[in-house]
N, C-alpha and C. Protein backbone atom coordinates (compact mmCIF):
# COMPACT_ATOMS: atom_id res chain seq x y z
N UNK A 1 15.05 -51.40 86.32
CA UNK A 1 14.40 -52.24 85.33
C UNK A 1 12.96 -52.50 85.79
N UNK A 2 12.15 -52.70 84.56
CA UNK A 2 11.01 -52.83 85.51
C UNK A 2 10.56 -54.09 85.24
N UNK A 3 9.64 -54.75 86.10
CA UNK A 3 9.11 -56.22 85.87
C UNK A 3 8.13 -56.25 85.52
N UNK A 4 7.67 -57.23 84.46
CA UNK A 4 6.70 -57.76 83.83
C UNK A 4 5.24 -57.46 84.26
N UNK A 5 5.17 -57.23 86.07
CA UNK A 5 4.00 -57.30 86.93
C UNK A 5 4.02 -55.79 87.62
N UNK A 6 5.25 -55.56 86.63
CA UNK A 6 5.04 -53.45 87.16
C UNK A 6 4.26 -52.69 85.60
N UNK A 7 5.06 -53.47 84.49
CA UNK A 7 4.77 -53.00 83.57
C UNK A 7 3.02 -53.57 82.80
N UNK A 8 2.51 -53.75 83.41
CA UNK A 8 1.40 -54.89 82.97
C UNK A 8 0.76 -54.82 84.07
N UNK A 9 -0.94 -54.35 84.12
CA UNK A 9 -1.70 -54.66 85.09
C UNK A 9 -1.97 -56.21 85.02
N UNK A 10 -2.43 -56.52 86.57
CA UNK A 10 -2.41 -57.27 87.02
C UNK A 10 -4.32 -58.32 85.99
N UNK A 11 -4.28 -59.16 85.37
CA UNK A 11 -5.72 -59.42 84.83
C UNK A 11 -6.39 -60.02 85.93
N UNK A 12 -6.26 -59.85 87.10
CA UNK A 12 -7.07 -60.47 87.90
C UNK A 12 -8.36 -59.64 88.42
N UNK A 13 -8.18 -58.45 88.20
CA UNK A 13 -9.48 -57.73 87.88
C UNK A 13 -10.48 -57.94 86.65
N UNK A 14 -9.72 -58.06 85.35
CA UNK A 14 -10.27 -58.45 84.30
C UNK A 14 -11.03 -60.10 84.21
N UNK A 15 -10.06 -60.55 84.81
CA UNK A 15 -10.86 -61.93 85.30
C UNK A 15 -12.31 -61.63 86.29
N UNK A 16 -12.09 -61.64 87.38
CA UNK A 16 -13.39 -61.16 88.14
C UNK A 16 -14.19 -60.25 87.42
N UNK A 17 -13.70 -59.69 86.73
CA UNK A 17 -15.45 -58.68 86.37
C UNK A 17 -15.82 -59.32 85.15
N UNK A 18 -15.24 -60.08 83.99
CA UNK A 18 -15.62 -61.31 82.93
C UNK A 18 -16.41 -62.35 83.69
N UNK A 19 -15.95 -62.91 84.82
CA UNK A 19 -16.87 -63.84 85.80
C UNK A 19 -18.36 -63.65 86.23
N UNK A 20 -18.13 -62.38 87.13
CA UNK A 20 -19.28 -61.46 86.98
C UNK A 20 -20.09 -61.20 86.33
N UNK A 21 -20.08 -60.80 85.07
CA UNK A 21 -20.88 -60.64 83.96
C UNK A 21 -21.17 -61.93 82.97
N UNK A 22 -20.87 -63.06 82.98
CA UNK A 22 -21.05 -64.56 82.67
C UNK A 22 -20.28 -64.40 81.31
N UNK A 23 -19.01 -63.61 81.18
CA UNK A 23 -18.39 -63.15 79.98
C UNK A 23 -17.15 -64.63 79.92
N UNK A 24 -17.18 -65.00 78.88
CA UNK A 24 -15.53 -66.55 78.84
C UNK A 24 -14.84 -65.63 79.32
N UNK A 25 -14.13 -65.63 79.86
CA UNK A 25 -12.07 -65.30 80.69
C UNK A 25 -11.48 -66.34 80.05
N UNK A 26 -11.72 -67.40 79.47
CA UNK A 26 -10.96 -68.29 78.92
C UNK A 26 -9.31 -67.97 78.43
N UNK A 27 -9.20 -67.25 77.80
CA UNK A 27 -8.01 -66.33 76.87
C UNK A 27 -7.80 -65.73 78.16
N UNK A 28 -8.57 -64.80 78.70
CA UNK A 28 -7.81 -63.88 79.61
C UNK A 28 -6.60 -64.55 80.78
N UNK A 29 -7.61 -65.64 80.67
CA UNK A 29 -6.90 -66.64 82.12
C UNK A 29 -5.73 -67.28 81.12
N UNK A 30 -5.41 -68.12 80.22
CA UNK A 30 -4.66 -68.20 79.62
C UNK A 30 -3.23 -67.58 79.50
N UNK A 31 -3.39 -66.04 79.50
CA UNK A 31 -2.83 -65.25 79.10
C UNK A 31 -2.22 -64.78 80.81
N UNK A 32 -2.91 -64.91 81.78
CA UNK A 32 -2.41 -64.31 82.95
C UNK A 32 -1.44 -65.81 83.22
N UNK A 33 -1.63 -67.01 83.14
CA UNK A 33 -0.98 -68.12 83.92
C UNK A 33 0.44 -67.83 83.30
N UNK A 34 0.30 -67.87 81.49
CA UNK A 34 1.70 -67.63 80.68
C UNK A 34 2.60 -66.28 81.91
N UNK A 35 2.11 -65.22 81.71
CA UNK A 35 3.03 -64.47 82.53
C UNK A 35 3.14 -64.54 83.93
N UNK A 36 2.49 -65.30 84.42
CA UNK A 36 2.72 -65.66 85.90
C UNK A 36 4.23 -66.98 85.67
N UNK A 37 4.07 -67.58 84.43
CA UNK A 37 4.95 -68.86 84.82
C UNK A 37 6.45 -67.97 84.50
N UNK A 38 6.61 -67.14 83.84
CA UNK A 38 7.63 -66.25 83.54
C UNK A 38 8.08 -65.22 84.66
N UNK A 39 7.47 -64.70 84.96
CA UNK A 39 7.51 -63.87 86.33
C UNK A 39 8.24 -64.72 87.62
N UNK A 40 7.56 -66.01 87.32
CA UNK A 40 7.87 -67.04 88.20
C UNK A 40 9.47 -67.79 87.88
N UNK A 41 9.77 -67.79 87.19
CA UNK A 41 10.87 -68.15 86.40
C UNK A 41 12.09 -67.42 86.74
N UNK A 42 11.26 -65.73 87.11
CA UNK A 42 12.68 -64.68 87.08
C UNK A 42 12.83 -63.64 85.92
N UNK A 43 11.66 -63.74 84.75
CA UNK A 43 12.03 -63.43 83.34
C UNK A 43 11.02 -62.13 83.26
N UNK A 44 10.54 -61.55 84.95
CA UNK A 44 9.89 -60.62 84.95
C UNK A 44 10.31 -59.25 83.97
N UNK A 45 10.87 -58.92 84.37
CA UNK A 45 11.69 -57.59 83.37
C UNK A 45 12.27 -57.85 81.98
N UNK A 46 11.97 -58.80 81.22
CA UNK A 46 11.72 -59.04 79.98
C UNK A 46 10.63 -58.62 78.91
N UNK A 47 10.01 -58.40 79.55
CA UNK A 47 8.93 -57.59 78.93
C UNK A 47 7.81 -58.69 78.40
N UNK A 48 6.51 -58.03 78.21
CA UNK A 48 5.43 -59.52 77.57
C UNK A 48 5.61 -60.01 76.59
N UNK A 49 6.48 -59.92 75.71
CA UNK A 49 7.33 -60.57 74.59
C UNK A 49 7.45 -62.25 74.85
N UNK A 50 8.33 -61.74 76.25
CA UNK A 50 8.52 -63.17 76.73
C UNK A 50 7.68 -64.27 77.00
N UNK A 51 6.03 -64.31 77.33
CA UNK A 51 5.15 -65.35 77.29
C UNK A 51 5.53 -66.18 76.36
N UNK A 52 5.89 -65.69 74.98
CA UNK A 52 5.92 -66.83 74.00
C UNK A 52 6.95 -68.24 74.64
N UNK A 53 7.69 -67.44 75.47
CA UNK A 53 8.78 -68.61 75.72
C UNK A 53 8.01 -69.91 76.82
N UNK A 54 6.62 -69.73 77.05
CA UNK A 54 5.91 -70.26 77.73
C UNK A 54 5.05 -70.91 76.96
N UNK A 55 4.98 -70.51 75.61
CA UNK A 55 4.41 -71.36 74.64
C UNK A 55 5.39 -72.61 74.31
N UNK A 56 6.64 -71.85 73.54
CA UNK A 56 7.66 -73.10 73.27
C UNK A 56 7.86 -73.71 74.09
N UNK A 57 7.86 -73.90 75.59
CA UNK A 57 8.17 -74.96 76.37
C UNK A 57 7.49 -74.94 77.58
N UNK A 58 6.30 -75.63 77.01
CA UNK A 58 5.53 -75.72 78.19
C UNK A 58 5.79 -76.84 79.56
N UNK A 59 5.02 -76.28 80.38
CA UNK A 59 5.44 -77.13 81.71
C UNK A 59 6.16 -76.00 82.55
């Protein structure tokens, strides 16, 4: 099975080079914490589908 952080580059490059260039990451960063809290959870190999479940219940 693969996990969330196999199937999905990592945006922490995309972050640093948006920084770099004085570009918002706002969304980008957004979007990396959601699948970090899932990954974190265990819900890695769910695929990025699953962020939403980080919408419905946040915290």
């Amino acid at each position: 099975m693969f996990c969330l952080r196999d199937r999905f580059s990592d945006l922490g490059d995309l972050l640093t080079a948006s920084s770099d260039q004085g570009i918002s990451s706002e969304a980008v960063a957004m979007v990396q914490r959601l699948i970090r809290r899932q990954i974190d959870a265990g819900h890695g190999g769910e695929g990025f589908a699953r962020i939403f479940e980080s919408i419905r219940q946040p915290g």
